[in-house]
Protein backbone atom coordinates (compact mmCIF):
# COMPACT_ATOMS: atom_id res chain seq x y z
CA UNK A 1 -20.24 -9.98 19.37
CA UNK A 2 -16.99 -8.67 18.04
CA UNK A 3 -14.71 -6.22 19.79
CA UNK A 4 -13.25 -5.01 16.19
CA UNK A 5 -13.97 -4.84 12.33
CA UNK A 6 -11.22 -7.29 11.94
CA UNK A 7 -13.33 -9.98 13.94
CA UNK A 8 -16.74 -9.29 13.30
CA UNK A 9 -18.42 -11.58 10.91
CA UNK A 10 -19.82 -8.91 9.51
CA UNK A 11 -17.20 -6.39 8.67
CA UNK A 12 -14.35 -8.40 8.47
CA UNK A 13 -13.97 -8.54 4.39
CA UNK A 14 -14.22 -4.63 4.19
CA UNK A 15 -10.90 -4.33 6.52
CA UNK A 16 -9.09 -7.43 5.23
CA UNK A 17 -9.19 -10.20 3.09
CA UNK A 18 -9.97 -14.09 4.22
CA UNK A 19 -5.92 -15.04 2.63
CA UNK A 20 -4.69 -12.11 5.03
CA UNK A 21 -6.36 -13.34 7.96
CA UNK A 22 -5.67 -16.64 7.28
CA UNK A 23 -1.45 -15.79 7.44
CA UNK A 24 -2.24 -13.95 10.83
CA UNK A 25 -4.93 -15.72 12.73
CA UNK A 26 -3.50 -18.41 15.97
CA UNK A 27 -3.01 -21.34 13.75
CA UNK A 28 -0.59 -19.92 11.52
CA UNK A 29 1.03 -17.99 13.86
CA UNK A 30 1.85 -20.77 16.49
CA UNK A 31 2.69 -22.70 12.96
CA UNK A 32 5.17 -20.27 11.68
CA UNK A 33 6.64 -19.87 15.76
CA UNK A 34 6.77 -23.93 15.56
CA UNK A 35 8.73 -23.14 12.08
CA UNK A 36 11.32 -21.23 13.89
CA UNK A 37 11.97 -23.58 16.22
CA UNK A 38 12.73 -26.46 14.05
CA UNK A 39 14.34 -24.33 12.03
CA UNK A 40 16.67 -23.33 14.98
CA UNK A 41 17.09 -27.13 15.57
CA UNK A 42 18.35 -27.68 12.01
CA UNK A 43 20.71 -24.62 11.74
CA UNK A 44 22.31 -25.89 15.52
CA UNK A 45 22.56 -29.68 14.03
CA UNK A 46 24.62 -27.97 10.93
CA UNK A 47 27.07 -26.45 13.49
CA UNK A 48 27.22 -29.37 15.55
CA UNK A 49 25.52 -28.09 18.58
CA UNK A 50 23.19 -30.42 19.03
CA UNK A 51 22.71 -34.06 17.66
CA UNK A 52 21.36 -34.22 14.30
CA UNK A 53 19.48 -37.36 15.50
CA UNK A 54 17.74 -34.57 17.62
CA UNK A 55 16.91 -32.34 15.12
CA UNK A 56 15.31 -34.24 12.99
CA UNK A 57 12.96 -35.43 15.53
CA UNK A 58 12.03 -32.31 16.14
CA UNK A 59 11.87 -31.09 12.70
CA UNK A 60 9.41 -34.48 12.06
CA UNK A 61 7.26 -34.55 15.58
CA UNK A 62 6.86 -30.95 16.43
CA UNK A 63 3.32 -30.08 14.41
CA UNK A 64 0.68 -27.40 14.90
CA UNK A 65 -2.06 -30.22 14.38
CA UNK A 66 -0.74 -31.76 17.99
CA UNK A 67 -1.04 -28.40 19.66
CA UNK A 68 -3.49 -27.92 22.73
CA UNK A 69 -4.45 -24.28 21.80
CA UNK A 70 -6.59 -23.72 24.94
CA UNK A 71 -3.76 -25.16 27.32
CA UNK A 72 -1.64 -23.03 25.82
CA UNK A 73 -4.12 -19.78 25.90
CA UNK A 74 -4.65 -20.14 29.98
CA UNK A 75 -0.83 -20.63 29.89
CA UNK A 76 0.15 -17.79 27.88
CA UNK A 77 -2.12 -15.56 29.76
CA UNK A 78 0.13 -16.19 33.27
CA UNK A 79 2.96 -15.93 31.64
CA UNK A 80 2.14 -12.95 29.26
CA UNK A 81 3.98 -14.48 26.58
CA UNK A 82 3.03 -17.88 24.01
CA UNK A 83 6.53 -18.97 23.98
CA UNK A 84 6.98 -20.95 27.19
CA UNK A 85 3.82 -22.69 27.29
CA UNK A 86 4.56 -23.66 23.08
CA UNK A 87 8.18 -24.91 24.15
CA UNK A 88 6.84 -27.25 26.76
CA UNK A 89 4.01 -28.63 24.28
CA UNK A 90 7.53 -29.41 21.36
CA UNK A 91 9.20 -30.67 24.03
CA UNK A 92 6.76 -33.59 25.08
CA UNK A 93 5.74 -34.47 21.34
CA UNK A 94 9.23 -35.35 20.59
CA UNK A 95 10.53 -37.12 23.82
CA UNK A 96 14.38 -37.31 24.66
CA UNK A 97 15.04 -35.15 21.61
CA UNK A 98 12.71 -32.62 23.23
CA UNK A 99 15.29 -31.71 25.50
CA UNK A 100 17.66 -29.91 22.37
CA UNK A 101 14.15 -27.44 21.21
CA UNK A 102 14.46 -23.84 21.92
CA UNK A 103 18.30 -24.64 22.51
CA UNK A 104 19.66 -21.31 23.62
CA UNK A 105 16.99 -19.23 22.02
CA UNK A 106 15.14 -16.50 23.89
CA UNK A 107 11.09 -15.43 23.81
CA UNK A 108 11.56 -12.77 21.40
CA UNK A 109 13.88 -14.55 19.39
CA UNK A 110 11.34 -17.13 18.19
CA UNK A 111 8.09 -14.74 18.48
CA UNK A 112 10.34 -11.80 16.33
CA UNK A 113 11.20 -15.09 13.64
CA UNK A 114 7.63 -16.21 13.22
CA UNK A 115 6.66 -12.60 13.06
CA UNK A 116 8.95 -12.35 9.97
CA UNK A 117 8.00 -15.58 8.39
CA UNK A 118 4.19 -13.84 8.37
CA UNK A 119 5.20 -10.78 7.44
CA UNK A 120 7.31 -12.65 4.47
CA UNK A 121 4.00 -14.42 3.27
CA UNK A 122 2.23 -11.23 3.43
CA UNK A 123 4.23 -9.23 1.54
CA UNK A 124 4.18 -11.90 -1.42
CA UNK A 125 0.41 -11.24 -1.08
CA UNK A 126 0.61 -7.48 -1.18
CA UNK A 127 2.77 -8.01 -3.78
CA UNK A 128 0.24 -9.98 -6.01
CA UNK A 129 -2.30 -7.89 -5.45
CA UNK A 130 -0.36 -4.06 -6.07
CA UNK A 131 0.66 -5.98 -9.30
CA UNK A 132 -3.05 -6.26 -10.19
CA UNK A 133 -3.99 -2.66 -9.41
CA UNK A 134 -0.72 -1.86 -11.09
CA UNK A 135 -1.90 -3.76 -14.35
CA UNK A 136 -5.34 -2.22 -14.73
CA UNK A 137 -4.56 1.36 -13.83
CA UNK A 138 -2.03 0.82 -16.70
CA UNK A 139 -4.78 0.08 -19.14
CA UNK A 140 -7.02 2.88 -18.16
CA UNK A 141 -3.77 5.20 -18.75
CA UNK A 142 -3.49 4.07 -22.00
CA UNK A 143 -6.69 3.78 -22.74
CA UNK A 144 -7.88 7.43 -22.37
CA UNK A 145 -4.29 9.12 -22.71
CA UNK A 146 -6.22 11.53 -25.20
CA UNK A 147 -9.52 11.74 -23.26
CA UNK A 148 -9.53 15.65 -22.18
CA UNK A 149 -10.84 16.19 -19.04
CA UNK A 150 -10.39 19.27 -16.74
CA UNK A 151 -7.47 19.53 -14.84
CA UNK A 152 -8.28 21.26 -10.98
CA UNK A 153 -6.17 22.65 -8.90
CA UNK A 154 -8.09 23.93 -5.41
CA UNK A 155 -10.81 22.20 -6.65
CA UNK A 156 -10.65 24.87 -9.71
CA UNK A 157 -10.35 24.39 -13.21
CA UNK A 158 -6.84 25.05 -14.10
CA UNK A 159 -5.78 23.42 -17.09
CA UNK A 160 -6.99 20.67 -20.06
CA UNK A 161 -5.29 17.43 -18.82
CA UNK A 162 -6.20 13.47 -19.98
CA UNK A 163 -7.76 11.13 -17.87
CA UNK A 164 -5.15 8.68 -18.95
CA UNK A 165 -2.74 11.22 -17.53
CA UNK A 166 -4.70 11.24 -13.74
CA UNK A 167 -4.44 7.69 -13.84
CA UNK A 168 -1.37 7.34 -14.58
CA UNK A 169 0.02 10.02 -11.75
CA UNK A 170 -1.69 7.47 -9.58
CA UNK A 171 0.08 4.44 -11.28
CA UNK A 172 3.68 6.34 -10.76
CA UNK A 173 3.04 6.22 -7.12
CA UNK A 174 2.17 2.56 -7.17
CA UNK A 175 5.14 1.94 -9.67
CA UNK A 176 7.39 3.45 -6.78
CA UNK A 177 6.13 1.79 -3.54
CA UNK A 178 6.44 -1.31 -5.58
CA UNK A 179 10.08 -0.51 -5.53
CA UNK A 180 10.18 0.03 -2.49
CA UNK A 181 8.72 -3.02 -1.33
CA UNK A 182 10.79 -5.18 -3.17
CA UNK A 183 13.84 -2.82 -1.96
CA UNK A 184 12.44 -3.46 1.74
CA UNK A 185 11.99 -7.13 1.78
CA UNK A 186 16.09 -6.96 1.32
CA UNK A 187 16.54 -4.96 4.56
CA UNK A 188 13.76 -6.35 6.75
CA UNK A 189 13.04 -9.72 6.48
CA UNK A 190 15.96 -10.32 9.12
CA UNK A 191 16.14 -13.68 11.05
CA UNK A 192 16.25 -13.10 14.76
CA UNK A 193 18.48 -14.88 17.34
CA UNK A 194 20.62 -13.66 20.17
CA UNK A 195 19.69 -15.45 23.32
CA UNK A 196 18.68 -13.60 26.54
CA UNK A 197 20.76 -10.02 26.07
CA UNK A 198 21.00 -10.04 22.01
CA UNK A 199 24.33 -11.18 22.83
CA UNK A 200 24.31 -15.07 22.32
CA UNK A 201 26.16 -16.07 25.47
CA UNK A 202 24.14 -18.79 25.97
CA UNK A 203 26.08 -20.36 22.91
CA UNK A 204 29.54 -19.74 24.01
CA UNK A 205 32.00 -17.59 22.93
CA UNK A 206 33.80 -19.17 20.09
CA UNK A 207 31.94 -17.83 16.90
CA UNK A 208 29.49 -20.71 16.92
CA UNK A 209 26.27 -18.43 17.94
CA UNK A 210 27.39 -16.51 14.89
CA UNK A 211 27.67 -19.46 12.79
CA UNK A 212 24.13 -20.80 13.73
CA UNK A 213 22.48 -17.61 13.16
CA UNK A 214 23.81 -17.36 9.60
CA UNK A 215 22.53 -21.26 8.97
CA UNK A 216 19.08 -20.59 10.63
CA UNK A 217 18.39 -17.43 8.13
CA UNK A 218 19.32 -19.80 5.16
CA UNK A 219 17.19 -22.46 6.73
CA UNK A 220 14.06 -19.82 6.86
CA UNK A 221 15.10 -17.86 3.63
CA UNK A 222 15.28 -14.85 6.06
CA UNK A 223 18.52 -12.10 6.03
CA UNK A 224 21.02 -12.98 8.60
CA UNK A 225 21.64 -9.89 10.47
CA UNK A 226 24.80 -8.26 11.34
CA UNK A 227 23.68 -8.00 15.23
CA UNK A 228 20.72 -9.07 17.35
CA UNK A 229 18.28 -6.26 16.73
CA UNK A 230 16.09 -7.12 19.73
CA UNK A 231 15.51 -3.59 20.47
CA UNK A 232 16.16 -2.20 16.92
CA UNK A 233 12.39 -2.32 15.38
CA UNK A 234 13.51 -0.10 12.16
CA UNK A 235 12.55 -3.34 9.79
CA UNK A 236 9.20 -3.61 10.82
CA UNK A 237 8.31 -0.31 11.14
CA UNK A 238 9.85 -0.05 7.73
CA UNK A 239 7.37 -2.34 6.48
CA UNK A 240 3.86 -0.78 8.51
CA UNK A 241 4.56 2.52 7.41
CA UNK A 242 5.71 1.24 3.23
CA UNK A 243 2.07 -0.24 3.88
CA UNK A 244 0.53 3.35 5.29
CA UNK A 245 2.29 4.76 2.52
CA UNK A 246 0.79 2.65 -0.07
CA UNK A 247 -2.87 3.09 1.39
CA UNK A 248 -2.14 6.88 1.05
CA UNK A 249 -1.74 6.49 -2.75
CA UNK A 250 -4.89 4.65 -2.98
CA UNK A 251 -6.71 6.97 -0.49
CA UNK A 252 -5.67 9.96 -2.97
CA UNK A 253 -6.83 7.89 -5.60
CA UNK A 254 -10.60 6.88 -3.69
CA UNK A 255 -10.75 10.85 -3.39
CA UNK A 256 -10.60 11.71 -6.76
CA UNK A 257 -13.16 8.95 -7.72
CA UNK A 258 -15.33 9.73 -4.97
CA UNK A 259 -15.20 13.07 -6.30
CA UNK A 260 -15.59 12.51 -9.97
CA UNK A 261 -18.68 10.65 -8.39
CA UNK A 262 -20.84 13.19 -7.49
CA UNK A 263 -23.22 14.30 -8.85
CA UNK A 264 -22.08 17.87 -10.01
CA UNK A 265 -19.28 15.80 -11.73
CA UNK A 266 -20.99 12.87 -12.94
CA UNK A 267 -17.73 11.74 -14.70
CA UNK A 268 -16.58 8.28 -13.65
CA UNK A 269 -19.11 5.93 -11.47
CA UNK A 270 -18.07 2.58 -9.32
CA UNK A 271 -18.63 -0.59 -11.20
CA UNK A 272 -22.24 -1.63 -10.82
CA UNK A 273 -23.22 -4.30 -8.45
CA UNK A 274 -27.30 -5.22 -7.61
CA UNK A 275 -27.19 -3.46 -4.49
CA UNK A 276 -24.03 -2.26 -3.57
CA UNK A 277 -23.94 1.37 -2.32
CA UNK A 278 -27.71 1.11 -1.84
CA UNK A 279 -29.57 3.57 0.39
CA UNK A 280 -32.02 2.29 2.64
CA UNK A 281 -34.05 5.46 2.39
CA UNK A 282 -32.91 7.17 -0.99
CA UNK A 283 -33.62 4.88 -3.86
CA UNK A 284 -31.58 6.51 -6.45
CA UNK A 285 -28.55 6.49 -4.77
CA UNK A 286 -25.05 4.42 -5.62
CA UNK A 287 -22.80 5.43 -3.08
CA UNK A 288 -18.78 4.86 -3.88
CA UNK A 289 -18.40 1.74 -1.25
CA UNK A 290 -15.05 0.72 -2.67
CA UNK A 291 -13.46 4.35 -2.58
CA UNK A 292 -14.81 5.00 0.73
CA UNK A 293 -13.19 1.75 2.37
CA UNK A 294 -9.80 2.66 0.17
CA UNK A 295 -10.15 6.23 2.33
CA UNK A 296 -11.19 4.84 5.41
CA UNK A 297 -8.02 1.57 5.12
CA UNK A 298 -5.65 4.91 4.63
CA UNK A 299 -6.47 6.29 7.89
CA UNK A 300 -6.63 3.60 9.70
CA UNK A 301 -3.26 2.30 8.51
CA UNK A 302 -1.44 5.98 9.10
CA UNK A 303 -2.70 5.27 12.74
CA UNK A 304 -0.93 2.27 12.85
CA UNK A 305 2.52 3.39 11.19
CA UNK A 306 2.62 6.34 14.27
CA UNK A 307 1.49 3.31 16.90
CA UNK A 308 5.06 1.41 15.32
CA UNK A 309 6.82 4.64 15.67
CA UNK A 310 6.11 4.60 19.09
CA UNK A 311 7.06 1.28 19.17
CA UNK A 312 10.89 2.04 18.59
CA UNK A 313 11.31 3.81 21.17
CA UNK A 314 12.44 0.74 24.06
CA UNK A 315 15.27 0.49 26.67
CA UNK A 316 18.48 -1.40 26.74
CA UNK A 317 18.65 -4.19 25.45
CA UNK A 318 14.69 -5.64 25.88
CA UNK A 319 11.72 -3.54 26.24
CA UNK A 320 9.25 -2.95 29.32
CA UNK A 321 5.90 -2.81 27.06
CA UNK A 322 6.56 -0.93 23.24
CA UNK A 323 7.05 -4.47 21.74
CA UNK A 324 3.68 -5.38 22.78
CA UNK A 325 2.22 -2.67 20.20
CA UNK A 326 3.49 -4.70 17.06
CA UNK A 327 1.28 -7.62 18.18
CA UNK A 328 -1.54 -5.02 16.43
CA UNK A 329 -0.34 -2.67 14.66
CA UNK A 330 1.34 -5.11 11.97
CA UNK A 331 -1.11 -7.93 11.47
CA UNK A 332 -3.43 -5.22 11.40
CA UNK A 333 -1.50 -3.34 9.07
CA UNK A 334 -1.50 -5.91 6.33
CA UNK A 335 -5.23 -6.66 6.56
CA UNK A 336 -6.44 -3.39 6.07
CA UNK A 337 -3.40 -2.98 3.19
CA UNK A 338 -4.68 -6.02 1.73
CA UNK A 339 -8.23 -4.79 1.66
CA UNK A 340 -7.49 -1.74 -0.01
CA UNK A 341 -5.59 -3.08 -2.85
CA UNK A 342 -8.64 -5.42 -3.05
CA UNK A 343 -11.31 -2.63 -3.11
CA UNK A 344 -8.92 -0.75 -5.68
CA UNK A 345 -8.60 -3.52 -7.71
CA UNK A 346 -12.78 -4.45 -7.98
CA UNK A 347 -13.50 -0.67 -8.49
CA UNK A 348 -10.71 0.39 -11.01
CA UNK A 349 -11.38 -3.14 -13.46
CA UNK A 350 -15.54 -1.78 -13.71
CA UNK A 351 -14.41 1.68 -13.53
CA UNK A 352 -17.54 3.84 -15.41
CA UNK A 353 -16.09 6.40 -17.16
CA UNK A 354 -18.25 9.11 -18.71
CA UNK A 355 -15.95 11.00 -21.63
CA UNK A 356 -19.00 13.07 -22.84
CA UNK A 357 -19.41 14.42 -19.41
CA UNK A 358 -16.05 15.26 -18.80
CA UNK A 359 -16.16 16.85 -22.13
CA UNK A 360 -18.67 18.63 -20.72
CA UNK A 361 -17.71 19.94 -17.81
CA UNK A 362 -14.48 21.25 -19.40
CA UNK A 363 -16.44 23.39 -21.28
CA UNK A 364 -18.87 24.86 -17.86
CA UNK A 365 -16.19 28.18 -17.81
CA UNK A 366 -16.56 28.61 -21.12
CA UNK A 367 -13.14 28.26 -22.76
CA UNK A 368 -11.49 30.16 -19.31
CA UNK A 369 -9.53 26.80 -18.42
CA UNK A 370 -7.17 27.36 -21.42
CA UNK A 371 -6.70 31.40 -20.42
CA UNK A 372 -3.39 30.21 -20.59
CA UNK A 373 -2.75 29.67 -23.99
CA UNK A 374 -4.34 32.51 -25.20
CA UNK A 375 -1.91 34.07 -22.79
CA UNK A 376 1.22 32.26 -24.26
CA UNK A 377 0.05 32.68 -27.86
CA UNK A 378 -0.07 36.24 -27.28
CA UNK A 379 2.96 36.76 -25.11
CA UNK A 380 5.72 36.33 -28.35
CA UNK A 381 3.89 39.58 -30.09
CA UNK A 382 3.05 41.72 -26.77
CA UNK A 383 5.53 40.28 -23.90
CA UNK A 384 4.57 38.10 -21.21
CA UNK A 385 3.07 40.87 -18.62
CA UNK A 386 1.21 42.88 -20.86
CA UNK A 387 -0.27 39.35 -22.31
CA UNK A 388 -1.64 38.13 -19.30
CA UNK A 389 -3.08 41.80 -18.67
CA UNK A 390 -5.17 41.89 -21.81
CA UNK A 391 -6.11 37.66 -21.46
CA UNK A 392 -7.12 38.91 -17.65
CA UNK A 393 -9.53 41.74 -18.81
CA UNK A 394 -11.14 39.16 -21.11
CA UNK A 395 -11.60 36.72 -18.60
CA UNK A 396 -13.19 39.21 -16.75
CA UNK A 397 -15.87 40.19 -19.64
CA UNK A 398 -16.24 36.53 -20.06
CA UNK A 399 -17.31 35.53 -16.91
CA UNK A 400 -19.19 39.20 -15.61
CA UNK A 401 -21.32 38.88 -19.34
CA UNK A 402 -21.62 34.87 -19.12
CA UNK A 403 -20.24 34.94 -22.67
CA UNK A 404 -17.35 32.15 -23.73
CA UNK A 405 -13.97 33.43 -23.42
CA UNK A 406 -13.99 32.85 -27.85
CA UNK A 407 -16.44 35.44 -27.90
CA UNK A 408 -14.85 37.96 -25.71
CA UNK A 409 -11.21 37.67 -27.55
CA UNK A 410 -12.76 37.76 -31.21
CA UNK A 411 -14.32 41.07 -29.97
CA UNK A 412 -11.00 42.36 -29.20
CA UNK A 413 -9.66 44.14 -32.80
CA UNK A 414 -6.16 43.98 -31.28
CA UNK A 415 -5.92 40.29 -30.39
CA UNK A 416 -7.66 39.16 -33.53
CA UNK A 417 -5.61 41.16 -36.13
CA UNK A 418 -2.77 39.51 -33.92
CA UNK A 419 -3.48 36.35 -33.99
CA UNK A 420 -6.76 36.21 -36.45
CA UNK A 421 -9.80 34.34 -35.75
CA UNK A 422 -8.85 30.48 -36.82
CA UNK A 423 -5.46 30.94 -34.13
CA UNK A 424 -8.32 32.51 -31.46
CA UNK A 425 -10.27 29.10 -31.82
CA UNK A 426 -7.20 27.21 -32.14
CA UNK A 427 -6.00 28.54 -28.59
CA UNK A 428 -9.27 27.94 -26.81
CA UNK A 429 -9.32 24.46 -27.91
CA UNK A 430 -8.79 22.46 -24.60
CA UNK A 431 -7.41 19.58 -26.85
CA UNK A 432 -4.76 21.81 -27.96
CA UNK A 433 -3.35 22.74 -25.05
CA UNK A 434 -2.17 19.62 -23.10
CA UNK A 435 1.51 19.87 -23.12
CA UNK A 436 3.59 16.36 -22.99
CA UNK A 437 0.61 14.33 -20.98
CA UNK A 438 0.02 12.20 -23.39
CA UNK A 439 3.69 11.17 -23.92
CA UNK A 440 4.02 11.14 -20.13
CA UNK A 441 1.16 8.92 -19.26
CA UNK A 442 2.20 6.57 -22.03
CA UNK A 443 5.55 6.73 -20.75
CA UNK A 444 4.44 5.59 -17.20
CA UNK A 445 2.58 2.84 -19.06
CA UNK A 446 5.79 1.13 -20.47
CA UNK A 447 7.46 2.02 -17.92
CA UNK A 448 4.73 -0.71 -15.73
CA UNK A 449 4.59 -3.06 -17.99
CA UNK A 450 8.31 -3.82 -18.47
CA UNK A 451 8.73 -4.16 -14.75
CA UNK A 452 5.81 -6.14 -14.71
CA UNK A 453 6.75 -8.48 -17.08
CA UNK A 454 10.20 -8.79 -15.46
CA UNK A 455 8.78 -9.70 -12.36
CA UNK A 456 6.38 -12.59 -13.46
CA UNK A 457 9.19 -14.08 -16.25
């Protein structure tokens, strides 16, 4: 049976995605750790630390298809850490050479290296896939830009807005952390290397540490940092809580759907699939499975950003223990990111959108959602104050007599020899009174698809 959703052979492929795993499970892992080390091996070659004889054996022999994973398990478990039990595996595949692997390196500096070298192939991942939801919220935005629908505030109507223009407040958020992400990789993706104290004694003291970190980053395509950074976790828990951040947005935009959903909204519905969001008691019902995952993968990942945050906290120059926290939070972290931009992506391409009933329930108060404009139409003729005074006492008669608010302000002598009967209908017209959404949403729209098409030239 499986202690967590992230193992269980059930659950699994609601909190992450089989690519995601597949970057984070043992294999890979001990793989990309294996990666640092020959990368280490080349970088120290370059600077003439170590023959280059050496580090090419290494570089050739050392393979994670020659790896005794349960030797190494039982061994990592004394030791509390995979590094030592890995190193002596390297050393014996490659013989004399073996001697030169892990040459001056530290635990951490090889387990913090792999961990970047995952989180590097994740990212392009995350990447792909906020690109996707990126691309089809883009269509829906321009696709209903004019479809009125009401806009709530405190789960009130407020004012007419476009669905095109909902979607695309949700794409602006996306368009942003995509930014951000790409602004990220920059600063986190560091290389790590600094021997025992961060300080690279173990190297000498003539520069050369320096010069071999700087080769081993271009060797793993990782930044060279300007200092060990050991005990500095700010990159990684830059990247955990980008990735909470993103499954907010998408947790804002599952609440929304789930509430269009309902039934008293009936406006948008999850793409049909035989089955999915089946009741085993209540035939009838298609529950929002994609939207509710999105919510849940929010949670969960806001969870894990405060477990990093707690993570930074650690003393001198290695930790007794916070470290130990990033071994969950950020594999974790990109699964359940992963399989929220997947959910998002499946439920916003079959989206169900129902125009006629969001036409319809703009209309449920009876023209009171554009109170507004009758207000503003008014205000040039009677001032602002004394407008919203006579608009209020309508509203009032509107919604105590279950009349429209038309009705009410055509019975008014004063507003209609004002304004007259055709400017009356005009103003309580919801499609008359949606300011610059349309322009905006479109805006957002080409705002996407240029920086899409940058990044995939």
């Amino acid at each position: 049976m499986a202690a967590t959703v992230f193992d269980s052979a059930l659950f699994r492929d609601m909190f992450g995605t089989p690519q995601m795993r597949q970057i984070f499970d043992d294999r890979s892992y001990v793989g990309r750790c294996i990666d640092a080390e020959t990368g280490l091996a080349r970088a120290q070659a370059k600077a003439g630390l170590i023959p280059l004889d050496a580090a090419n054996v290494i570089t050739s022999l050392c393979s994670v298809d020659r790896i005794d994973f349960e030797a190494m398990r039982a061994e990592t478990e004394i030791v509390g850490y995979p590094i030592l039990p890995l190193v002596r595996q390297l050393s014996a595949m490659c013989g004399e050479a073996g001697r030169y692997v892990h040459w001056g390196a530290t635990t951490q500096d090889i387990m913090d290296t792999a961990t970047m070298l995952q989180c590097k192939d994740a990212i392009d991942v995350i990447e792909r896939q906020l690109d996707a939801v990126r691309s089809v919220l883009s269509g829906l935005a321009e696709q209903h830009s004019r479809t009125v629908t009401a806009g709530r505030t405190h789960l009130q109507h407020a004012l007419p807005v476009t669905f095109g223009f909902r979607a695309a407040v949700w794409l602006s958020a996306l368009n942003r952390h995509a930014e951000r992400l790409e602004q990220a990789k920059e600063r986190a993706l560091m290389v790590e290397f600094g021997g025992a104290a961060g300080t690279l004694a173990s190297l000498g003291g003539n520069g050369i540490g320096l010069d071999v970190r700087a080769l081993y980053a271009k060797e793993l395509g990782l930044r060279n940092p300007a200092i060990t950074w050991h005990v500095a976790r700010d990159g990684l828990v830059e990247l955990v809580s980008l990735l909470a951040a993103i499954g907010g947005s998408l947790g804002k935009i599952a609440v929304d759907v789930m509430t269009m959903a309902s039934s008293e909204f009936g406006e948008v519905a999850e793409p049909f699939v035989e089955g999915r969001g089946a009741s085993s008691t209540m035939p009838q019902k298609r529950n929002p499975i994609s939207s509710e995952l999105m919510l849940a993968a929010a949670k969960m990942l806001r969870e894990r950003a405060a477990l990093m945050m707690d993570a930074m906290i650690q003393d001198f120059e290695r930790a007794t223990g916070p470290w130990h926290l990033e071994w969950s939070a950020v594999p974790e972290s990109f699964l359940l990111a992963a399989s929220a931009l997947g959910q998002a992506e499946f439920m916003l391409k079959g989206l169900s959108i129902d125009t006629e009933k969001m036409r319809t329930n703009l209309d449920i108060t009876g023209g009171l959602i554009v109170a507004e404009a009758v207000m503003m139409g008014l205000a040039p003729a009677f001032g602002r104050q004394q407008a919203h005074d006579i608009v209020y006492d309508a509203c009032r008669i509107a919604i105590s007599t279950k009349r429209t608010l038309y009705t009410v302000l055509c019975e008014n002598m004063e507003i209609v020899s004002c304004l007259g009967e055709d400017r009356v209908r005009q103003l309580t017209d919801p499609a008359n009174y949606l300011g610059a959404a349309e322009t905006m949403a479109l805006d957002v729209v080409a705002q996407t698809r240029a920086t899409l098409s940058k990044l995939h030239r």
